[in-house]
PDB file of N, CA and C in Angstrom:
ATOM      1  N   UNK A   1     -18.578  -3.613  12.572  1.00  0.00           N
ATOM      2  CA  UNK A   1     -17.330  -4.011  11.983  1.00  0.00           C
ATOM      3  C   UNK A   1     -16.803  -2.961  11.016  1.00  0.00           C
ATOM      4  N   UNK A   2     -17.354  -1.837  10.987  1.00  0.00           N
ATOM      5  CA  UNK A   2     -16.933  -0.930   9.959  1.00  0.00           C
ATOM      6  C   UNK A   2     -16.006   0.349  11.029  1.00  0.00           C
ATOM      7  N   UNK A   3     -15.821   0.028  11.899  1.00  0.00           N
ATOM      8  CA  UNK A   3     -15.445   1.162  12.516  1.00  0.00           C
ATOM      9  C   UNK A   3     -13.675   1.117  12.973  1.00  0.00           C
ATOM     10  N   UNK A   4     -13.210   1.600  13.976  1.00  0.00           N
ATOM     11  CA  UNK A   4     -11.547   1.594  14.328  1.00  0.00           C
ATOM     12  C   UNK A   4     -11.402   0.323  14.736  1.00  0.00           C
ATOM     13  N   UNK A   5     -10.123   0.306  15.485  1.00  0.00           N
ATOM     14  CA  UNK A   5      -9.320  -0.615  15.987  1.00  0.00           C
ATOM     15  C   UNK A   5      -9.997  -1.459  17.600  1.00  0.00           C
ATOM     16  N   UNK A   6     -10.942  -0.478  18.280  1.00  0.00           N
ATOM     17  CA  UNK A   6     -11.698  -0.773  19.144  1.00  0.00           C
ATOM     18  C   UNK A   6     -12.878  -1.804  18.287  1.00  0.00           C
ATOM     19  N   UNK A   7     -13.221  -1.902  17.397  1.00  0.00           N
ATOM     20  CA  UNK A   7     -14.211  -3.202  16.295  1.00  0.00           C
ATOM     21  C   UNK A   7     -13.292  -4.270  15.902  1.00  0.00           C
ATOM     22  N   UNK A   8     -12.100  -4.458  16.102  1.00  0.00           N
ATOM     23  CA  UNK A   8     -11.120  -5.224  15.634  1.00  0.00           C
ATOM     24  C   UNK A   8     -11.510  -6.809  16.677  1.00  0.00           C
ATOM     25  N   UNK A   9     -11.711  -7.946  15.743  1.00  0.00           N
ATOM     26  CA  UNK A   9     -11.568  -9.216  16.098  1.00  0.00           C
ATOM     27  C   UNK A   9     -10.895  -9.947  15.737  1.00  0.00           C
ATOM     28  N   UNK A  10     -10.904 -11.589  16.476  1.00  0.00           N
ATOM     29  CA  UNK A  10      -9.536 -12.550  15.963  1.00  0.00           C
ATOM     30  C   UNK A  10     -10.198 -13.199  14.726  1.00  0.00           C
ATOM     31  N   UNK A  11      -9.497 -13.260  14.201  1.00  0.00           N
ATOM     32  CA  UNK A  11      -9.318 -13.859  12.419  1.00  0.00           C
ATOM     33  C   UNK A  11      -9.759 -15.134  12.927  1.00  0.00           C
ATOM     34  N   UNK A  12      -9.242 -15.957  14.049  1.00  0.00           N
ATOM     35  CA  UNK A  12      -9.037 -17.027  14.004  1.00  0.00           C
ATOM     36  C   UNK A  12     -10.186 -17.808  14.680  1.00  0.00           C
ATOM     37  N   UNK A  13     -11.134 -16.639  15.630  1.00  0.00           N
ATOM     38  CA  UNK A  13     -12.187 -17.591  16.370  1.00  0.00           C
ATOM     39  C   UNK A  13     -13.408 -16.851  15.439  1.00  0.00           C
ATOM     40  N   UNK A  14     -13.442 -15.601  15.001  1.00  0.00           N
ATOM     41  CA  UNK A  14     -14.805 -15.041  14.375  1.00  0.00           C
ATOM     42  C   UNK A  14     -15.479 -15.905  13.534  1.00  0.00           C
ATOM     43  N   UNK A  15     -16.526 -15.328  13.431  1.00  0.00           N
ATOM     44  CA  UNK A  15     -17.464 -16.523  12.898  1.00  0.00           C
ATOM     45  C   UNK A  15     -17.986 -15.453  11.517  1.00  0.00           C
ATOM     46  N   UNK A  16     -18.558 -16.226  10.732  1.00  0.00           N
ATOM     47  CA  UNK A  16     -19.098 -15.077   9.550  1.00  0.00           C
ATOM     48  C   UNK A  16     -20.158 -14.878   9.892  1.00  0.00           C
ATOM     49  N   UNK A  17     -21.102 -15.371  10.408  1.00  0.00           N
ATOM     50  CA  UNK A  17     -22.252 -15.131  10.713  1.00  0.00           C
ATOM     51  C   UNK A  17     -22.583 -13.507  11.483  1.00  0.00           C
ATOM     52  N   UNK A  18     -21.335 -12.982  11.867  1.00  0.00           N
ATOM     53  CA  UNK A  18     -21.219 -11.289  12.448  1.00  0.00           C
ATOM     54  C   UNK A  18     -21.299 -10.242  11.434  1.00  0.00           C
ATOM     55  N   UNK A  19     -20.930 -11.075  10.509  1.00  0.00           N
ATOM     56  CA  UNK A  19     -20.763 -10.155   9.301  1.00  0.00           C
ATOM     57  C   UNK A  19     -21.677  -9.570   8.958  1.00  0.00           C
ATOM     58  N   UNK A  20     -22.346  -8.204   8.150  1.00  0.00           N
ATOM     59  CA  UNK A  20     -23.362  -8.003   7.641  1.00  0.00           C
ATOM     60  C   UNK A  20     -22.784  -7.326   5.873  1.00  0.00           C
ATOM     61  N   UNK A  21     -23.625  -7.269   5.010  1.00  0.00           N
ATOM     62  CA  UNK A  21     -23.649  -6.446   3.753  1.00  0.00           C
ATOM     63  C   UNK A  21     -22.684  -4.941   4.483  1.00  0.00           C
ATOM     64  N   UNK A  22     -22.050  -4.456   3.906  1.00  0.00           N
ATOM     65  CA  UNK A  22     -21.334  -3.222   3.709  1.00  0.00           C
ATOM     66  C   UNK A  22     -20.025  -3.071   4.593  1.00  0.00           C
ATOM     67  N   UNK A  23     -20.074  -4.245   5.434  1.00  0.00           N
ATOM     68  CA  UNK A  23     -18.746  -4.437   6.143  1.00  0.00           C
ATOM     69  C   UNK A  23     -17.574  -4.383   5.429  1.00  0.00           C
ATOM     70  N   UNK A  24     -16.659  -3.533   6.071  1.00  0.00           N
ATOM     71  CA  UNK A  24     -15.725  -3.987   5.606  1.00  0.00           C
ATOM     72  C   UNK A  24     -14.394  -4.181   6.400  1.00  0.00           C
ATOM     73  N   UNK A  25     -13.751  -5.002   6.026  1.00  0.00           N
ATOM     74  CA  UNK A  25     -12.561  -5.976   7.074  1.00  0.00           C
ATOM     75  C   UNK A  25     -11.036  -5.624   5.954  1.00  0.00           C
ATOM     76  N   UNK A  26     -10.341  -5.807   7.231  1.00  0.00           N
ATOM     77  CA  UNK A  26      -8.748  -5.175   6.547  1.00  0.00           C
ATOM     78  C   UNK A  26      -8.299  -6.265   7.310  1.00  0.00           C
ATOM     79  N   UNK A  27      -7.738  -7.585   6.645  1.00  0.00           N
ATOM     80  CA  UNK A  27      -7.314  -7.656   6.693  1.00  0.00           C
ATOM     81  C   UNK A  27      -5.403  -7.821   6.893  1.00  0.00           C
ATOM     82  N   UNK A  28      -4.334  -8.113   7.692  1.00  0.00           N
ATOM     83  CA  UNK A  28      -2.596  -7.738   7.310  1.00  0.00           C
ATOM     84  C   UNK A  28      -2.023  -9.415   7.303  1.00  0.00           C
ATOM     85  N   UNK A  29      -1.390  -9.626   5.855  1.00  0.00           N
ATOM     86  CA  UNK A  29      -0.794 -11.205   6.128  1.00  0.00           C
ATOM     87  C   UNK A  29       1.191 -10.370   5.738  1.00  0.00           C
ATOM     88  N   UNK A  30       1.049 -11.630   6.541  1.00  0.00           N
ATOM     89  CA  UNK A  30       2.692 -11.441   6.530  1.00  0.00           C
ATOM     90  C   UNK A  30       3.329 -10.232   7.151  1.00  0.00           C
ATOM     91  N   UNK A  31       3.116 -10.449   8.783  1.00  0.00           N
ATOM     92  CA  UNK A  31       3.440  -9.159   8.807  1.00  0.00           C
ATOM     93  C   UNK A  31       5.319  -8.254   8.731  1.00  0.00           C
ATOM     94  N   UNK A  32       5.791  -9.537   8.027  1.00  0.00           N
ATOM     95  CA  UNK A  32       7.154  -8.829   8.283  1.00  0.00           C
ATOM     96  C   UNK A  32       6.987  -7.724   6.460  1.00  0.00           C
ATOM     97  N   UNK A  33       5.987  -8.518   5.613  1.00  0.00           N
ATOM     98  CA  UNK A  33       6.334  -7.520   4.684  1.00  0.00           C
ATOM     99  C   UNK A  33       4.797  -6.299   4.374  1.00  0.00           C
ATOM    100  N   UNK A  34       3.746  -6.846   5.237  1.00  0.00           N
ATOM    101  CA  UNK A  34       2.949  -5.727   5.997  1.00  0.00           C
ATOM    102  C   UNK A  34       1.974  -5.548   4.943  1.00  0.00           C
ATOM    103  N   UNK A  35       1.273  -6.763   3.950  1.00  0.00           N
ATOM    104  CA  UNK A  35       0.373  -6.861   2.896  1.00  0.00           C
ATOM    105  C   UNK A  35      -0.925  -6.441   3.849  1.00  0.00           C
ATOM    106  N   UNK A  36      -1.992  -5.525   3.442  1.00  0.00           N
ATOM    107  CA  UNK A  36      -3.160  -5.447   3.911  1.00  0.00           C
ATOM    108  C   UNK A  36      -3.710  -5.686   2.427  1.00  0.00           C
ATOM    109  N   UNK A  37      -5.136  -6.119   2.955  1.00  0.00           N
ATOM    110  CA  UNK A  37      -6.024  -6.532   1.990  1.00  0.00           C
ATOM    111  C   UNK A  37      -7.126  -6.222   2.739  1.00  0.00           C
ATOM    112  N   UNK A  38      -8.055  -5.604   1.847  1.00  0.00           N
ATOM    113  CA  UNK A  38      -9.297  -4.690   2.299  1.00  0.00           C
ATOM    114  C   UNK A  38     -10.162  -5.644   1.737  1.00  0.00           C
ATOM    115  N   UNK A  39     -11.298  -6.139   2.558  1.00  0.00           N
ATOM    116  CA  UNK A  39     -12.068  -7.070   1.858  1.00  0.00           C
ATOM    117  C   UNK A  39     -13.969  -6.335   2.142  1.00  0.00           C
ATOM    118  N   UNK A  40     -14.235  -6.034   0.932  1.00  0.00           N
ATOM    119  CA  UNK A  40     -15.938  -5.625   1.479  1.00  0.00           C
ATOM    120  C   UNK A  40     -17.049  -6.712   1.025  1.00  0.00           C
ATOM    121  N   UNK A  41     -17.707  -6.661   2.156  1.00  0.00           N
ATOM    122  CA  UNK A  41     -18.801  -7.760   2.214  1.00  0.00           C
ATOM    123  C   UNK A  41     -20.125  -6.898   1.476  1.00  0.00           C
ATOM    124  N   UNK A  42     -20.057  -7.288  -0.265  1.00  0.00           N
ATOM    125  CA  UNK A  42     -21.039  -7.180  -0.850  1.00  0.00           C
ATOM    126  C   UNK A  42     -22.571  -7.633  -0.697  1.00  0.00           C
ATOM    127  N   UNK A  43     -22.691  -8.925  -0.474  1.00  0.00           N
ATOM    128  CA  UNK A  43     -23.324  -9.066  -0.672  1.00  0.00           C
ATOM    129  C   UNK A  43     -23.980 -10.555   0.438  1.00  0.00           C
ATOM    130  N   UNK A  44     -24.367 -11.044   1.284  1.00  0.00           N
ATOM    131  CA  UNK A  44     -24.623 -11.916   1.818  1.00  0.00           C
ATOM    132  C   UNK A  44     -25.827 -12.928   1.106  1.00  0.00           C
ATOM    133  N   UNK A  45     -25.710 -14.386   0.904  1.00  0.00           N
ATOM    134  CA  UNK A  45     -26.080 -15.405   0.508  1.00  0.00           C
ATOM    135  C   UNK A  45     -26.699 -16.258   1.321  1.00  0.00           C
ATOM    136  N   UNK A  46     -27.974 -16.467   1.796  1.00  0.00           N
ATOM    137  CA  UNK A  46     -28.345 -18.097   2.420  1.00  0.00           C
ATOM    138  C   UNK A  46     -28.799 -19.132   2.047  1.00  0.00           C
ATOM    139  N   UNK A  47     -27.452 -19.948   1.859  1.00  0.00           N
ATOM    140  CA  UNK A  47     -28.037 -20.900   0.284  1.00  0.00           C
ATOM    141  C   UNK A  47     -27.905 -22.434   1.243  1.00  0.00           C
ATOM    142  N   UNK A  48     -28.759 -23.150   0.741  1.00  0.00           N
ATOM    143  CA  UNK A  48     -28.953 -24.647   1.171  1.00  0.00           C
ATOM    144  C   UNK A  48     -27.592 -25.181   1.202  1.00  0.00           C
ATOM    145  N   UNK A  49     -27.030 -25.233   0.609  1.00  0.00           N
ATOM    146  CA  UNK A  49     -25.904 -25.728   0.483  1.00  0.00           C
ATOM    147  C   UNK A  49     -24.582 -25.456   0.614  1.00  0.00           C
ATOM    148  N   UNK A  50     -23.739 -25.187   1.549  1.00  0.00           N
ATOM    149  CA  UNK A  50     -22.774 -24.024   1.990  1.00  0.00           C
ATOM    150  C   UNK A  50     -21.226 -24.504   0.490  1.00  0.00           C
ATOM    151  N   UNK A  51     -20.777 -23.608   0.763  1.00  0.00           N
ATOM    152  CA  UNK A  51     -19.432 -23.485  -0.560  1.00  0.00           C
ATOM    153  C   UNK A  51     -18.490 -24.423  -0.143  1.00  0.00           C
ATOM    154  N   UNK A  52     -17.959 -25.075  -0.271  1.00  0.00           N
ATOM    155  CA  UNK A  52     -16.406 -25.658   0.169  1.00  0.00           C
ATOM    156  C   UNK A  52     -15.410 -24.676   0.212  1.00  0.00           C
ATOM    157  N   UNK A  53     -15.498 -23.763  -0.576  1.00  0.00           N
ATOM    158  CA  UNK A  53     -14.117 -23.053  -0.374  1.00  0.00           C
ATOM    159  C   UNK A  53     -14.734 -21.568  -0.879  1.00  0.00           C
ATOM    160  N   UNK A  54     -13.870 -20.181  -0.368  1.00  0.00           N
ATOM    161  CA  UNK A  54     -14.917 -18.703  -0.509  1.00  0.00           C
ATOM    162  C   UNK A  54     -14.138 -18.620  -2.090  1.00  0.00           C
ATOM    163  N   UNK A  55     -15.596 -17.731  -2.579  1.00  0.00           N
ATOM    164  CA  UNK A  55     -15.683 -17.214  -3.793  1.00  0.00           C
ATOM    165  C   UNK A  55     -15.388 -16.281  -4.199  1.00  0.00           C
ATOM    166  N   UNK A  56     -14.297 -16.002  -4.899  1.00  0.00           N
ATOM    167  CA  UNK A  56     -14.016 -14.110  -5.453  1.00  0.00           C
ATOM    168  C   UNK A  56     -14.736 -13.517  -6.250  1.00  0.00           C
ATOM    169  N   UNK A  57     -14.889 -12.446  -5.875  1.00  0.00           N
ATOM    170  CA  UNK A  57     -15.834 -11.927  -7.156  1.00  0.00           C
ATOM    171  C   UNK A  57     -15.111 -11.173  -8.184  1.00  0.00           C
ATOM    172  N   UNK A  58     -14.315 -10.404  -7.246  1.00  0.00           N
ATOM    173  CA  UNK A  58     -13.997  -9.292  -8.396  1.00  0.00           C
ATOM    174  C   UNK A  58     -12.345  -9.330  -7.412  1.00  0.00           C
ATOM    175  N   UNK A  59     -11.666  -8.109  -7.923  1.00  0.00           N
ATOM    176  CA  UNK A  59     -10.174  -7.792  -7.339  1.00  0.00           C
ATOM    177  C   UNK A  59      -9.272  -7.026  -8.699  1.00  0.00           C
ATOM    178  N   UNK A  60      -8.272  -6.759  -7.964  1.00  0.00           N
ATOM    179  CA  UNK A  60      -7.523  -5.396  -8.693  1.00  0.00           C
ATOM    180  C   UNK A  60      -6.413  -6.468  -9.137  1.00  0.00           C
ATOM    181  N   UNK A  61      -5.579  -6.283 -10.303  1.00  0.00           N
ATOM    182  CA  UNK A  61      -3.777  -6.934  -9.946  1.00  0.00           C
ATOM    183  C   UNK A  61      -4.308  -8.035  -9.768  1.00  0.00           C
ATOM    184  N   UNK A  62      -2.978  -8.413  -9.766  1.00  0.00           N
ATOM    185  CA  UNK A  62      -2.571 -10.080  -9.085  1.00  0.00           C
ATOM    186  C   UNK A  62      -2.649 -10.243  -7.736  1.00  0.00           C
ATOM    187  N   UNK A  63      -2.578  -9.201  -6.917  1.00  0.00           N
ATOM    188  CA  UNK A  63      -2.798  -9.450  -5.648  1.00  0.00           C
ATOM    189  C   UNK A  63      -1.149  -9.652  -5.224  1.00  0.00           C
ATOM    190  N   UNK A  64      -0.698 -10.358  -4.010  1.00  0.00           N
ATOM    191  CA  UNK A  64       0.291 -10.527  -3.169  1.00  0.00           C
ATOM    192  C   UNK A  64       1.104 -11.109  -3.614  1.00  0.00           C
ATOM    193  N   UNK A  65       2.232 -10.808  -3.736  1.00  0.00           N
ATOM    194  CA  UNK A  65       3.260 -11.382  -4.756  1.00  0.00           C
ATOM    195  C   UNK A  65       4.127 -11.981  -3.501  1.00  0.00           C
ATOM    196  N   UNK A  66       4.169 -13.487  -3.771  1.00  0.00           N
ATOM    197  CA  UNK A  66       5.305 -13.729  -2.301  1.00  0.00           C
ATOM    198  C   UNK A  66       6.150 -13.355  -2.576  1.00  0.00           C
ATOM    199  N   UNK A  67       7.247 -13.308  -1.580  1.00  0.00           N
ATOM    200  CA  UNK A  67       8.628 -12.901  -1.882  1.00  0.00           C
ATOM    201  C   UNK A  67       9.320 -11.562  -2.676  1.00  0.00           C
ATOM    202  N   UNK A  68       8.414 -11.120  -2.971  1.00  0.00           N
ATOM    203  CA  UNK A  68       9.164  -9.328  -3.704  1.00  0.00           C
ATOM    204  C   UNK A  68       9.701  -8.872  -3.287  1.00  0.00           C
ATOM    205  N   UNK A  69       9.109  -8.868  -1.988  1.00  0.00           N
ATOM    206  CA  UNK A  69      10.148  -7.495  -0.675  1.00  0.00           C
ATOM    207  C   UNK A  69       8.850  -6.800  -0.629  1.00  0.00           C
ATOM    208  N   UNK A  70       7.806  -7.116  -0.127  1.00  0.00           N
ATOM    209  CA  UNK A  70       6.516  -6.266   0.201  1.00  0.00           C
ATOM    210  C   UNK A  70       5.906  -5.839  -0.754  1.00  0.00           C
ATOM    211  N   UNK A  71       5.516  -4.287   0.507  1.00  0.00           N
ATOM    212  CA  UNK A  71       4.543  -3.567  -0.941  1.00  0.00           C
ATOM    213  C   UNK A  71       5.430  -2.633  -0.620  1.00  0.00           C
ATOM    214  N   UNK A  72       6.569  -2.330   0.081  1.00  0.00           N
ATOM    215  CA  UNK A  72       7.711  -1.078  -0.410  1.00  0.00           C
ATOM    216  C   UNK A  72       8.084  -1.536  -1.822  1.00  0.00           C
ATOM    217  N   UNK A  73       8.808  -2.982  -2.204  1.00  0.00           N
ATOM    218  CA  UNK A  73       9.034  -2.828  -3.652  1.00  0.00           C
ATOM    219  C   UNK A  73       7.982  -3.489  -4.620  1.00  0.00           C
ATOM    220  N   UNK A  74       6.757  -3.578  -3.852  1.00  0.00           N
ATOM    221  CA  UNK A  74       5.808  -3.189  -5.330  1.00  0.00           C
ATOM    222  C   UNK A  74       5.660  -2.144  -5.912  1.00  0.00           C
ATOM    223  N   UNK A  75       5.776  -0.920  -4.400  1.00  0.00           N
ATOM    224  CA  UNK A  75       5.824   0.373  -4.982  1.00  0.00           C
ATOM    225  C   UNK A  75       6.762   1.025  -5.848  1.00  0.00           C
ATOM    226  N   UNK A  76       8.173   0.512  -5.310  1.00  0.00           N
ATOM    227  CA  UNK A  76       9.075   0.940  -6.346  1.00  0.00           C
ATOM    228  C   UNK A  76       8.635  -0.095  -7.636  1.00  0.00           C
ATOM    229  N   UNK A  77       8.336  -0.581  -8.025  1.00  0.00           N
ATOM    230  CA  UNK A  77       7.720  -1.205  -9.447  1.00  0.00           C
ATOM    231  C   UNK A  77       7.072   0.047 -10.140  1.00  0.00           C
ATOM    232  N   UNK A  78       5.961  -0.009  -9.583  1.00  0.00           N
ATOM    233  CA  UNK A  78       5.110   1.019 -10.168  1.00  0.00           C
ATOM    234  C   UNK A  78       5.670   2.685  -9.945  1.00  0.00           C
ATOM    235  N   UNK A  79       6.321   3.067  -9.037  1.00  0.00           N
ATOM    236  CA  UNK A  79       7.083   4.525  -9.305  1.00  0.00           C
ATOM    237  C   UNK A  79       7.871   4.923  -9.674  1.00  0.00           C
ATOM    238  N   UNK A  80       8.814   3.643 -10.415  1.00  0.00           N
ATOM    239  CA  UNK A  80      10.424   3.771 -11.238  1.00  0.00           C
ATOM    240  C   UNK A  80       9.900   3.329 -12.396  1.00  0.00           C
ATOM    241  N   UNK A  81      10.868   4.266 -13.026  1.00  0.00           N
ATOM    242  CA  UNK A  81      11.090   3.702 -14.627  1.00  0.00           C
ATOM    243  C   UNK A  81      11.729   2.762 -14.644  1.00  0.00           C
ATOM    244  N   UNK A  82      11.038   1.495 -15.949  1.00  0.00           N
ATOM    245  CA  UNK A  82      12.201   0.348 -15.965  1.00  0.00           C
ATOM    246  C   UNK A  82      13.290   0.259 -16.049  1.00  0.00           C
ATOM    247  N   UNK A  83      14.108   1.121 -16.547  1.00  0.00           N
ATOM    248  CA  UNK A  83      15.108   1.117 -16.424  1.00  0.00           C
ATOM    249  C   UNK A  83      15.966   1.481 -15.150  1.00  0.00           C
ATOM    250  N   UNK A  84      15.440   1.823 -13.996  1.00  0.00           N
ATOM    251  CA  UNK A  84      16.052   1.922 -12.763  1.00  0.00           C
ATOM    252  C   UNK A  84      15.631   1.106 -12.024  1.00  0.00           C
ATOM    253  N   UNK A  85      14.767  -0.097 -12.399  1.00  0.00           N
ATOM    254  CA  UNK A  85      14.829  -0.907 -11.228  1.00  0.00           C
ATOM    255  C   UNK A  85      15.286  -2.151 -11.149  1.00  0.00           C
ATOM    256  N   UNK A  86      15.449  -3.044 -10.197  1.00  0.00           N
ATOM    257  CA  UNK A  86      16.440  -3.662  -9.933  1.00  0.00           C
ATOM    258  C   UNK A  86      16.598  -5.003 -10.721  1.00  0.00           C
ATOM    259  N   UNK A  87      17.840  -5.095 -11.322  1.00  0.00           N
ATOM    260  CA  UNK A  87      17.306  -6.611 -12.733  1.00  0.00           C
ATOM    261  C   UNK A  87      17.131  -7.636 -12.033  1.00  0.00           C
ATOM    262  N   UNK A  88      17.626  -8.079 -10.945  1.00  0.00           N
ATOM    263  CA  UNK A  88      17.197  -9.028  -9.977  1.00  0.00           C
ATOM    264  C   UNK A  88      15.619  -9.463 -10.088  1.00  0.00           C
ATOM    265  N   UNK A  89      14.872  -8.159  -9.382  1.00  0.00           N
ATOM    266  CA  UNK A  89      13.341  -8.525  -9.297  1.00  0.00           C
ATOM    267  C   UNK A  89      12.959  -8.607 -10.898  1.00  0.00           C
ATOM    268  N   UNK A  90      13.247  -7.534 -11.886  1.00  0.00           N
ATOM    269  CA  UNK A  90      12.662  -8.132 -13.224  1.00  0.00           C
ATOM    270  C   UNK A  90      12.772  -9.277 -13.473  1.00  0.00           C
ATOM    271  N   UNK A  91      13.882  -9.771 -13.615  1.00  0.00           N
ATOM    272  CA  UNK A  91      14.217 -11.762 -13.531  1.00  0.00           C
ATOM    273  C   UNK A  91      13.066 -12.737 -12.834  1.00  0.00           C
ATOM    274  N   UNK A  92      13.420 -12.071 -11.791  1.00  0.00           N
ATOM    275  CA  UNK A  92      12.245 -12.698 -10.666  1.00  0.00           C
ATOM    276  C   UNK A  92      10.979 -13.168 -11.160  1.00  0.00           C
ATOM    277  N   UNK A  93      10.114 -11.615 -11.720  1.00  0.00           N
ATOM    278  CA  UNK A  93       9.018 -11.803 -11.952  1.00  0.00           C
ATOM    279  C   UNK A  93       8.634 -12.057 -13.407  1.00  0.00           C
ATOM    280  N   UNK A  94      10.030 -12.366 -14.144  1.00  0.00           N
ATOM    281  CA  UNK A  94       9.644 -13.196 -15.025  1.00  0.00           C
ATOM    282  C   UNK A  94       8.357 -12.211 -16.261  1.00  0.00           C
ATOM    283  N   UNK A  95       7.889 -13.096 -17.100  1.00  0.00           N
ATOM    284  CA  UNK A  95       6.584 -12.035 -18.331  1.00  0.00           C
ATOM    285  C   UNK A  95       5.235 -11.978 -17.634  1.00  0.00           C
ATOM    286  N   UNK A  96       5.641 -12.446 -16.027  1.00  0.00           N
ATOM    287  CA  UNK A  96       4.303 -12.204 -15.464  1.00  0.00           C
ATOM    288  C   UNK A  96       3.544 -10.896 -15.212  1.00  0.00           C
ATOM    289  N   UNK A  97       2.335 -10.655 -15.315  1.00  0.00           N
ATOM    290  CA  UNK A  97       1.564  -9.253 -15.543  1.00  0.00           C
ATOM    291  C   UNK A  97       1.416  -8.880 -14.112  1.00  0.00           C
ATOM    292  N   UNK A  98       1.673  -8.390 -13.810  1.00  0.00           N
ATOM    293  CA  UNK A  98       1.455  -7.915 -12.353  1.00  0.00           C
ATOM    294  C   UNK A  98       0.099  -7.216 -12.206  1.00  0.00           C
ATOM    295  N   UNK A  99      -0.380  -6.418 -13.581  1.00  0.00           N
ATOM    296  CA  UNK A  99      -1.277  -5.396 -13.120  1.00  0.00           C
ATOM    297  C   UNK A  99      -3.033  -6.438 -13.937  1.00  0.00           C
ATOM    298  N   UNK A 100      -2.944  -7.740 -14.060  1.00  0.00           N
ATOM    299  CA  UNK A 100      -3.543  -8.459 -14.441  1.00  0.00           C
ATOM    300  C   UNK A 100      -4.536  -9.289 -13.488  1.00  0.00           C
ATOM    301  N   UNK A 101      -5.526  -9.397 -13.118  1.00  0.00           N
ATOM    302  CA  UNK A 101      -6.021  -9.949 -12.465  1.00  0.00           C
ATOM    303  C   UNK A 101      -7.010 -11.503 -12.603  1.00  0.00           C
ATOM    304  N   UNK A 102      -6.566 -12.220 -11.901  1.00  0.00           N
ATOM    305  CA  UNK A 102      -6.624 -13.983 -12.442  1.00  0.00           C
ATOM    306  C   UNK A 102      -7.612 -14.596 -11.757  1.00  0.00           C
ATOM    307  N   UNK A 103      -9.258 -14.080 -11.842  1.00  0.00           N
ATOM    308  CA  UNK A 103      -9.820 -14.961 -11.024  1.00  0.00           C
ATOM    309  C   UNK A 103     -10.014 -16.335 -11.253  1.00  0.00           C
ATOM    310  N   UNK A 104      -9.712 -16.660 -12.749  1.00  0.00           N
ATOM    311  CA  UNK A 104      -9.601 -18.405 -12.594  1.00  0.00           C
ATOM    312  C   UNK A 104      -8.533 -19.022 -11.770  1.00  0.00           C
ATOM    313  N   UNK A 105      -7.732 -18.387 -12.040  1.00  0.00           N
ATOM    314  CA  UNK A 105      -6.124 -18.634 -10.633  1.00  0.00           C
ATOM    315  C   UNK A 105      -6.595 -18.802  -9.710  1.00  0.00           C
ATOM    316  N   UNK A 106      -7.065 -17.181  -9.257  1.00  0.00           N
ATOM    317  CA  UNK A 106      -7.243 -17.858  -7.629  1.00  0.00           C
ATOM    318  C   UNK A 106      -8.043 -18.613  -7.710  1.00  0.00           C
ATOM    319  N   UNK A 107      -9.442 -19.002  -8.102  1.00  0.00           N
ATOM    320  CA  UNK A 107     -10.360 -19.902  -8.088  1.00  0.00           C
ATOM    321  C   UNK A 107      -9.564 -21.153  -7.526  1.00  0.00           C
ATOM    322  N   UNK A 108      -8.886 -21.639  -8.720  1.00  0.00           N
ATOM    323  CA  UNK A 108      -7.842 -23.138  -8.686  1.00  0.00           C
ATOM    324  C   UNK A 108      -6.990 -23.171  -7.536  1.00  0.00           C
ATOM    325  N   UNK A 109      -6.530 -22.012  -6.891  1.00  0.00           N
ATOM    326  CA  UNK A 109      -5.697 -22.302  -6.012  1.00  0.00           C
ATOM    327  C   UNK A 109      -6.994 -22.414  -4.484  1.00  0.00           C
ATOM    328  N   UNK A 110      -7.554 -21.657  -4.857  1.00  0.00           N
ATOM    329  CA  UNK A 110      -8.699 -21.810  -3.580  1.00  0.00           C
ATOM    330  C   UNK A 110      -8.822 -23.383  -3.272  1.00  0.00           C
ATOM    331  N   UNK A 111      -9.614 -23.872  -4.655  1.00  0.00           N
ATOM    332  CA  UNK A 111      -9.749 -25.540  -4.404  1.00  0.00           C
ATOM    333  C   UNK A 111      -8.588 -26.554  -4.589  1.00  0.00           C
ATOM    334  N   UNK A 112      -8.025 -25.961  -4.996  1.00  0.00           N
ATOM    335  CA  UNK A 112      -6.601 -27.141  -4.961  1.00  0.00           C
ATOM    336  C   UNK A 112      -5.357 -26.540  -3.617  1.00  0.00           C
ATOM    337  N   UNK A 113      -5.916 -26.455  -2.632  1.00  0.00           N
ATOM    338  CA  UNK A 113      -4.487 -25.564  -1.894  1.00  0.00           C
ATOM    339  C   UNK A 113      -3.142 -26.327  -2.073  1.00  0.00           C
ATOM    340  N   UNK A 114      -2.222 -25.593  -1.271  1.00  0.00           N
ATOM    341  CA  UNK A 114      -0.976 -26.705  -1.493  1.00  0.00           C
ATOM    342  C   UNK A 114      -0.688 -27.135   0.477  1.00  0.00           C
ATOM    343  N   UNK A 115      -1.931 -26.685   0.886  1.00  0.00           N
ATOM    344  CA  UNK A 115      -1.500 -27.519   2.002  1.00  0.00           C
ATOM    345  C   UNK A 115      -2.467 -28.882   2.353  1.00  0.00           C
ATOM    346  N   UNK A 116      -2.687 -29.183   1.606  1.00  0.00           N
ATOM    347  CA  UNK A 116      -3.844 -30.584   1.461  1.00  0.00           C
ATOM    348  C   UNK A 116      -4.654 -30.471   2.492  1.00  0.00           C
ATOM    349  N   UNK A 117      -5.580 -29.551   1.978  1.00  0.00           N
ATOM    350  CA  UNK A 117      -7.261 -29.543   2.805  1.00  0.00           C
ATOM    351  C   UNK A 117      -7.932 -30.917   2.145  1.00  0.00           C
TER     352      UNK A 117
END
């Protein structure tokens, strides 16, 4: 699983059990605004009791911002001066930290989804 596009499987039937320690998977959601998320398999667990929902360990940022306009204008975030970018998205995103990372957030959103698991 560490290799090209010829190692590439479906998200949707794989099983974790393929997985090993040092893998790593790239995820793409959304593909109209083309978010990849690189995920490496630290560390594998065989515990009596399986998780209800997966555990984060660590992560950069906030991660995927819906609705911005991708990661073209995350990039313009981070490569313009504030003052040239667009007051629209500043509004948008509000005193939220973008470059802040919330693992109690995601935690809560893991177990509370909003599509009623």
């Amino acid at each position: 699983m560490n290799g090209g596009p010829e190692d590439a499987v479906n998200s949707e039937t794989v099983r974790v059990s393929v997985l090993n320690e040092g893998d790593k998977l790239l995820l793409t959601y959304d593909y109209g605004d083309d978010w990849e998320i690189e995920v490496n398999v630290k560390k594998i667990s065989y515990m009596n009791t399986k998780p209800k929902h997966p555990q984060i360990i660590s992560g950069k940022r906030l991660g995927i911002i819906e609705d911005i306009g991708g990661v073209w204008s995350l990039q313009d975030y981070y490569d313009k001066p504030r003052e040239q970018l667009d007051p629209d998205l500043l509004e948008w995103l509000g005193d939220q930290d973008i470059d802040e990372f919330d693992k109690d957030g995601l935690h809560n959103a893991l177990n509370h989804p909003p599509y009623g698991y």
